[in-house]
Protein backbone atom coordinates (compact mmCIF):
# COMPACT_ATOMS: atom_id res chain seq x y z
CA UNK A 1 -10.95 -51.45 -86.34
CA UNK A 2 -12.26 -48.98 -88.86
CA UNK A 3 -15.69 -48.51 -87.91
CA UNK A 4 -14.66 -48.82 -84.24
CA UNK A 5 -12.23 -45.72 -84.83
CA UNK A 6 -15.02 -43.75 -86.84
CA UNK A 7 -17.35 -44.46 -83.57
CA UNK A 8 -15.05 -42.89 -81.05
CA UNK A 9 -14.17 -39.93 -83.58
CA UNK A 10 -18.16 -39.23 -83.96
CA UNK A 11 -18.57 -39.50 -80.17
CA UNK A 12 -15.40 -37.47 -79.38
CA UNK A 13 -16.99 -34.16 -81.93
CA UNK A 14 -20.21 -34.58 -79.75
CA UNK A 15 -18.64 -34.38 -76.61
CA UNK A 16 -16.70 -31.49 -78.19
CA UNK A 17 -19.66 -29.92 -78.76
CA UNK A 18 -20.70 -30.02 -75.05
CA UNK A 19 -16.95 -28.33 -73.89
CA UNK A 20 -17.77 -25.44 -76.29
CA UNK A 21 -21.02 -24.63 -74.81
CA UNK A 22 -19.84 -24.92 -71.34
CA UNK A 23 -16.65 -22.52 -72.20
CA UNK A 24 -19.12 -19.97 -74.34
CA UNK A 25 -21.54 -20.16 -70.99
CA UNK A 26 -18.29 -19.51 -69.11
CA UNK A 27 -17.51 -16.48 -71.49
CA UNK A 28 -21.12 -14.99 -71.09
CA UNK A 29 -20.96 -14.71 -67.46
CA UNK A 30 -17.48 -13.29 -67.34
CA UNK A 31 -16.13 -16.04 -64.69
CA UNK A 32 -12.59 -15.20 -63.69
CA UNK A 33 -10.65 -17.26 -66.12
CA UNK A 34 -7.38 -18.30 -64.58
CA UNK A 35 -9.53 -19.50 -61.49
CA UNK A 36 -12.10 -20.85 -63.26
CA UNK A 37 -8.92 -22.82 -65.58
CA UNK A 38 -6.83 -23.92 -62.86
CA UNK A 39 -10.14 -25.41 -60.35
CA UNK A 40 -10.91 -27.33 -64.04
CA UNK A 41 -7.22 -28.28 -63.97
CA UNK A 42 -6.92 -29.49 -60.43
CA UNK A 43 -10.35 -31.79 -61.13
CA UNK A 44 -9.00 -33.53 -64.22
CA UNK A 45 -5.68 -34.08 -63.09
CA UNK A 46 -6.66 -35.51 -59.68
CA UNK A 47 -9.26 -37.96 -61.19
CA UNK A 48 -6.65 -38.92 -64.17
CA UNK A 49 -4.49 -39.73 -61.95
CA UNK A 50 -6.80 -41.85 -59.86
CA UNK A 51 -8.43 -43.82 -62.34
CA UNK A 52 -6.24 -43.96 -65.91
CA UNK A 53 -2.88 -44.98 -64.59
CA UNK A 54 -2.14 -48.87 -64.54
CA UNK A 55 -0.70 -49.01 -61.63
CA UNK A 56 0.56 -52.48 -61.54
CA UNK A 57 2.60 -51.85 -64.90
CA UNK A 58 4.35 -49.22 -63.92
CA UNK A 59 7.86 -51.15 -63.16
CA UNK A 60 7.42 -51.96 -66.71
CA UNK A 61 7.45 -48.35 -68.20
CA UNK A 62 10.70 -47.27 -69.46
CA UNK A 63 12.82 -43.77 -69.34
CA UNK A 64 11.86 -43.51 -72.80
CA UNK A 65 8.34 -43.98 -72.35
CA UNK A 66 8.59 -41.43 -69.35
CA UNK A 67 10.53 -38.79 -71.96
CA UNK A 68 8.07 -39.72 -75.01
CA UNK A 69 5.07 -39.01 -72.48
CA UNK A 70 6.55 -35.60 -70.69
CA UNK A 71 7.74 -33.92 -74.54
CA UNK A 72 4.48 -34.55 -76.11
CA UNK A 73 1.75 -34.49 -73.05
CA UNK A 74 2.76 -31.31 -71.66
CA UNK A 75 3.14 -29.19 -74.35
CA UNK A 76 0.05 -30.56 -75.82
CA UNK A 77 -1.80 -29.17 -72.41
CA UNK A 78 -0.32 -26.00 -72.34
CA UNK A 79 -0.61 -24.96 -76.32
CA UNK A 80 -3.72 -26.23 -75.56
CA UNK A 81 -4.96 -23.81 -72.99
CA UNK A 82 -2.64 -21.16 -73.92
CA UNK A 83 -5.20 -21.43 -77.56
CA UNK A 84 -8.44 -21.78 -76.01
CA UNK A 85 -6.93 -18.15 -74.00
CA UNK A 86 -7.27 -16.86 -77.06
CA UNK A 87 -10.81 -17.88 -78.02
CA UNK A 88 -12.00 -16.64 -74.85
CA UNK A 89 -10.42 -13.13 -75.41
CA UNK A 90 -11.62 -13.64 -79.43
CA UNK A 91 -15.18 -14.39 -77.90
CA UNK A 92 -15.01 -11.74 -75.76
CA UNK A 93 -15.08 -9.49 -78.57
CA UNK A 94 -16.75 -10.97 -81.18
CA UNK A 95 -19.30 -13.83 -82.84
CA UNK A 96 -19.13 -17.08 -80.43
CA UNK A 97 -19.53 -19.06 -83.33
CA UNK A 98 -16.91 -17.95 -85.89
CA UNK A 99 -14.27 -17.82 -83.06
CA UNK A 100 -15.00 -21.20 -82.58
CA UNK A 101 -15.49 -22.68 -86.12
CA UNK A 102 -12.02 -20.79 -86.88
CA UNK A 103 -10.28 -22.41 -83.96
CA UNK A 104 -11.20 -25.60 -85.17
CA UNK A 105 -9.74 -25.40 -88.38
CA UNK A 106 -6.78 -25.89 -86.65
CA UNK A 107 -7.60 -29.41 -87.91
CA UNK A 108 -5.35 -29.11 -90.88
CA UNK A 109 -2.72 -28.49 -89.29
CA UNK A 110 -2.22 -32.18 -87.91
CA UNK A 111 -3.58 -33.13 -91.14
CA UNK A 112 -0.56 -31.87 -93.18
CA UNK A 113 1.52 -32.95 -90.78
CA UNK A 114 0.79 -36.70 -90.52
CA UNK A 115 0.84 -36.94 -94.20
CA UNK A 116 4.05 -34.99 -94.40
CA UNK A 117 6.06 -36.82 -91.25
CA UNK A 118 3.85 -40.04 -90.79
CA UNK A 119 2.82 -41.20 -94.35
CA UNK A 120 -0.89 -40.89 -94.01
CA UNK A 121 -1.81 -40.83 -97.65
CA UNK A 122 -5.61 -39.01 -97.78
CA UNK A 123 -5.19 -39.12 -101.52
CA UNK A 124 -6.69 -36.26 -103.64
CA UNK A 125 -10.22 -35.95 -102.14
CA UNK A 126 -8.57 -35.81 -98.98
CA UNK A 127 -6.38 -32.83 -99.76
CA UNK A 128 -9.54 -31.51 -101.75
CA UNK A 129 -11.32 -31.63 -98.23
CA UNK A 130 -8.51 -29.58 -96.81
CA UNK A 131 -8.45 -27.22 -99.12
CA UNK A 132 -12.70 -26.63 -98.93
CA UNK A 133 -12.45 -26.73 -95.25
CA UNK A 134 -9.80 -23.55 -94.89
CA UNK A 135 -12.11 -21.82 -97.66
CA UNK A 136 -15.41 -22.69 -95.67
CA UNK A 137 -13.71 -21.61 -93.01
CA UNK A 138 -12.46 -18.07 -94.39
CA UNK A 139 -16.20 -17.35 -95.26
CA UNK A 140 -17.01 -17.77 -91.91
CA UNK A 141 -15.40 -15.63 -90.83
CA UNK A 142 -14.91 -12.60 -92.89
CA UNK A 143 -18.75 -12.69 -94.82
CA UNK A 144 -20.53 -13.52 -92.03
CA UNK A 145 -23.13 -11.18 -90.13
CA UNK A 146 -21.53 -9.12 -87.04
CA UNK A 147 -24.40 -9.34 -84.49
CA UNK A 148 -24.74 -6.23 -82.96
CA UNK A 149 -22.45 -4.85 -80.00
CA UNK A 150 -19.44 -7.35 -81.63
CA UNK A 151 -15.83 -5.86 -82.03
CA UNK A 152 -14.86 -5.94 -85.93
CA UNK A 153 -11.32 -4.90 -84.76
CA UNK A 154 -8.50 -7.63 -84.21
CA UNK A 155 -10.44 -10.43 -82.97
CA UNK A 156 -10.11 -12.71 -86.12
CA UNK A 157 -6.43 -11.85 -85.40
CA UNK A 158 -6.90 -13.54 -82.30
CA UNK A 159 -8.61 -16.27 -83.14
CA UNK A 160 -6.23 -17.23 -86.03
CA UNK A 161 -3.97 -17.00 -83.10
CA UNK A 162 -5.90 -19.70 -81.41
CA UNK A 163 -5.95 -21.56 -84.56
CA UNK A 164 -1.87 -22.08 -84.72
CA UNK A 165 -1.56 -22.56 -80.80
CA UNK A 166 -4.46 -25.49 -80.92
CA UNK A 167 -3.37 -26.72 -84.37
CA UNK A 168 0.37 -27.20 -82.46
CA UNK A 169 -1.13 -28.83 -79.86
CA UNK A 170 -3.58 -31.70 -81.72
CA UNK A 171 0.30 -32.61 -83.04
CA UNK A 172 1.76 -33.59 -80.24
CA UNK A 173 -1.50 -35.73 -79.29
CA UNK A 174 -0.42 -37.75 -82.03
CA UNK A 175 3.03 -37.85 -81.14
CA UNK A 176 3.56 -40.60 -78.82
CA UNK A 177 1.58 -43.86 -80.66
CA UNK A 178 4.22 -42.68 -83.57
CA UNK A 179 6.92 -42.43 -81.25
CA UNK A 180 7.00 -45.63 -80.69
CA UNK A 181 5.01 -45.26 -76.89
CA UNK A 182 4.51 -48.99 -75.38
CA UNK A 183 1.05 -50.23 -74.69
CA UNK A 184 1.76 -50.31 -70.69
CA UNK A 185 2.72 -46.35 -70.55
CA UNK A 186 -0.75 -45.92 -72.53
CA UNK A 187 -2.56 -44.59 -69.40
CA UNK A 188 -0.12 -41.97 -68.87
CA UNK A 189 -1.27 -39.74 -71.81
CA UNK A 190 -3.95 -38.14 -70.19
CA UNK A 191 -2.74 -37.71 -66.42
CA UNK A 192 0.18 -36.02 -67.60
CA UNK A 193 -1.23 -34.19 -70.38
CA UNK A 194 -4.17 -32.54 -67.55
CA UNK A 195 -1.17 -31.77 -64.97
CA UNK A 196 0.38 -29.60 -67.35
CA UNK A 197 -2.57 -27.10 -66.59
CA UNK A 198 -1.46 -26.50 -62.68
CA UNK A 199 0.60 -23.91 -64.00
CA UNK A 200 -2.17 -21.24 -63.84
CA UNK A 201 -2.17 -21.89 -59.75
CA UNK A 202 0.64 -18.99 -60.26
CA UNK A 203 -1.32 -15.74 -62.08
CA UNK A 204 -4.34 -16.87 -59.41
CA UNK A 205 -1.91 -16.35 -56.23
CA UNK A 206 -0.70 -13.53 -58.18
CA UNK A 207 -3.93 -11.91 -58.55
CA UNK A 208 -5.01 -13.13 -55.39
CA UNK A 209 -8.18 -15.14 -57.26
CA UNK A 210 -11.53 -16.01 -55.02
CA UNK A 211 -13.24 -19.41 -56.36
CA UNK A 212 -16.63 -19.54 -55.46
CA UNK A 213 -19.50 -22.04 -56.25
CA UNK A 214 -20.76 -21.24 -59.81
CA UNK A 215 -16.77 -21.46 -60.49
CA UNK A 216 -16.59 -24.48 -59.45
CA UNK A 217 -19.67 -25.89 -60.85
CA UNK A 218 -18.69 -24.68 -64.51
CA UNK A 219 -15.43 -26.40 -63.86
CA UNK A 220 -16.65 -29.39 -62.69
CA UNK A 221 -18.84 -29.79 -66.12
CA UNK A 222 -16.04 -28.87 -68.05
CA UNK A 223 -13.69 -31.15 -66.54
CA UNK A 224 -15.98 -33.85 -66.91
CA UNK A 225 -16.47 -33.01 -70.93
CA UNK A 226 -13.03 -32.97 -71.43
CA UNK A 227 -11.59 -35.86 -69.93
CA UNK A 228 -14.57 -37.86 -71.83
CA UNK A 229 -13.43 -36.13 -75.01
CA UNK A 230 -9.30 -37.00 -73.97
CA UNK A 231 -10.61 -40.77 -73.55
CA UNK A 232 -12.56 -40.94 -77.12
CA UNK A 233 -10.07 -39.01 -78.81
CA UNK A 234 -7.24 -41.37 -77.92
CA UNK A 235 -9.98 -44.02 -78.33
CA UNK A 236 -9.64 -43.34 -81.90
CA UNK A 237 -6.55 -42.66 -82.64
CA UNK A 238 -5.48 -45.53 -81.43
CA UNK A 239 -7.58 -47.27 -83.89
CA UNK A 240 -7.40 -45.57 -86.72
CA UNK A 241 -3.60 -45.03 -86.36
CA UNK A 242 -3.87 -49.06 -87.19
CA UNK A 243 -5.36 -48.16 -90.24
CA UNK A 244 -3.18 -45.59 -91.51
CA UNK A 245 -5.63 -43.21 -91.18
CA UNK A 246 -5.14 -41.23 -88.05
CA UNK A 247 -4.78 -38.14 -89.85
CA UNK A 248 -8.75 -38.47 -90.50
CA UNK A 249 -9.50 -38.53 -86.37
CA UNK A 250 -9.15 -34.58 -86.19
CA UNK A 251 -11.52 -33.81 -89.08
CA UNK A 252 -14.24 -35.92 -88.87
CA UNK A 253 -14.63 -35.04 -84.58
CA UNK A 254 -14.07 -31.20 -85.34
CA UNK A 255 -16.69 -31.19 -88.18
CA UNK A 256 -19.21 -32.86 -85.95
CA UNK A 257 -18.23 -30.45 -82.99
CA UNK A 258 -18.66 -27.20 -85.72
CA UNK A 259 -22.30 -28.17 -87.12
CA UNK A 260 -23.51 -28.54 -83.57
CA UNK A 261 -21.81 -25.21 -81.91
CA UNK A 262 -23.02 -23.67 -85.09
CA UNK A 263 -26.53 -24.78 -83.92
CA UNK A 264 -26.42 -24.03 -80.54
CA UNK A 265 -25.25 -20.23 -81.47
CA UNK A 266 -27.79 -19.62 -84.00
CA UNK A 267 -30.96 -21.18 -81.80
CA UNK A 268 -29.66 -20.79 -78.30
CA UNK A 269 -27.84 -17.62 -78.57
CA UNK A 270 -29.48 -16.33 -81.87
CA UNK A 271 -26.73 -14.66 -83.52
CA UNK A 272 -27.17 -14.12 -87.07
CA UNK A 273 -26.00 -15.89 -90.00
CA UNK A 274 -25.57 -13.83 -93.36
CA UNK A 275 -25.23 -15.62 -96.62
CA UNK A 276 -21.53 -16.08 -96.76
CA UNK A 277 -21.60 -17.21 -93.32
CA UNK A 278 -23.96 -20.30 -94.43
CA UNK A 279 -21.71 -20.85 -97.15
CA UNK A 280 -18.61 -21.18 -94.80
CA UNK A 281 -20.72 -23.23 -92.68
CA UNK A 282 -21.78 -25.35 -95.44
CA UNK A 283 -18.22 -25.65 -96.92
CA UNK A 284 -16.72 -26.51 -93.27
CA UNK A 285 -19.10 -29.49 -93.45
CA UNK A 286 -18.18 -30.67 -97.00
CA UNK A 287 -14.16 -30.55 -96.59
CA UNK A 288 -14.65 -32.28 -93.59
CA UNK A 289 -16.53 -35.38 -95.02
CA UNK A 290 -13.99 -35.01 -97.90
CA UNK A 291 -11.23 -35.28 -95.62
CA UNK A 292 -12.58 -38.10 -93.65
CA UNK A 293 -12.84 -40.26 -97.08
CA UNK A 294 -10.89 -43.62 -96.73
């Protein structure tokens, strides 16, 4: 079950990796964001609901299934977007990759929790890891090298912002296997958790949105990476949550996803890494094999 869990965590980073170049593209070319977010939304939570639901079950799932699924799927959808909101704006404004390493530290945050609420027990390399990763992390983003035309106002504000709203959300991901959720209600994780996101079908009637192809397209890609992602993810924590080790699932995928955005910026988009921002880089990479230490 073990190595089966560390497969789908390795697979879900990767995949990770893809949704972050997809959403930086999307950033780049300054496609209208509540369109472009509720076209994504509309994709995922059609096919979810056509292909993850067990239909023939459903007379089986109780009203607490139903109330474990709604309190921890939706909010996990909406802190979720609400957060990645923020990285756009943090993007907007400043290096791709930082805003993007330092939203992914929100790792911790579901870290400390499952060890505080769930009894994970990481040990003292484990906390060690935690502790290197937030200080990796911190380098990143305060010593590393501004490229040129990048805001050195309040975006690190905002992305720390991101940080706690996507930190939030990775909780109540994990909520439901420790809520006691029964195998048949299973396929109702994702479905739900993607609906949440039809909420931004109000500020586009507000603003009157257009959608046009390139939209479209970009959602399309994005809403395939993500519901890949959604499957992995759970994937592994349902395994490793056997273990006693679900707490690991977050760091190992978001370490994974880091060292290959951190790539991608500094080949495909060439920003430049100072010193301390190869440190931070370097430290992000260490905590997280720390943390993902049996």
């Amino acid at each position: 079950m073990y190595a089966y869990g560390i497969l789908f965590t390795v697979f879900t980073g990767m995949i990770w990796t893809g949704v972050g170049i997809c959403f930086s593209t999307v950033t780049r070319r300054k496609i209208n964001f509540p369109e472009f977010m509720f076209v994504y939304a509309l994709i995922t939570s059609s096919i979810s609901w056509l292909v993850f639901p067990d239909y023939n079950s459903f007379d089986t799932i109780s009203s607490n299934d139903w109330l474990i699924i709604s309190s921890s799927m939706l909010p996990y959808g909406l802190l979720g977007m609400t957060g990645f909101l923020a990285v756009r704006t943090a993007m907007e404004r400043g290096s791709h990759a930082v805003v993007w390493a330092l939203a992914q530290c929100a790792v911790v945050i579901p870290f400390i929790f499952a060890v505080i609420f769930w009894g994970d027990r990481p040990g003292l390399i484990g906390w060690l890891g935690a502790i290197t990763l937030l200080l990796g992390i911190t380098a990143t983003a305060f010593f590393q090298k501004h490229t040129p035309g990048n805001s050195h106002g309040n975006w690190l504000i905002i992305a720390l912002f991101a940080f706690l709203l996507i930190g939030a959300s990775q909780v109540f991901s994990m909520l439901p296997k420790h809520l006691g959720l029964t195998p048949s209600a299973d396929s109702l994780r994702i479905p739900v958790m993607t609906s949440a996101g039809l909420i931004w079908i109000f500020p586009v009637l507000y603003r009157r949105g257009r959608i046009n192809k390139e939209l479209t397209g970009f959602a399309a890609m994005y809403a395939a990476l993500v519901l890949i992602g959604q499957f992995g993810l759970f994937k592994a924590l349902d395994y490793m949550s056997t273990e006693k080790c679900s707490a690991l699932v977050f760091p190992l995928a978001i370490g994974v996803c880091i060292v290959m955005f951190s790539l991608y910026s500094g080949i495909v988009l060439r920003e430049k890494y100072g010193v301390g921002m190869i440190l931070g880089i370097s430290a992000v990479t260490i905590g997280i094999i720390l943390m993902s230490l049996k």
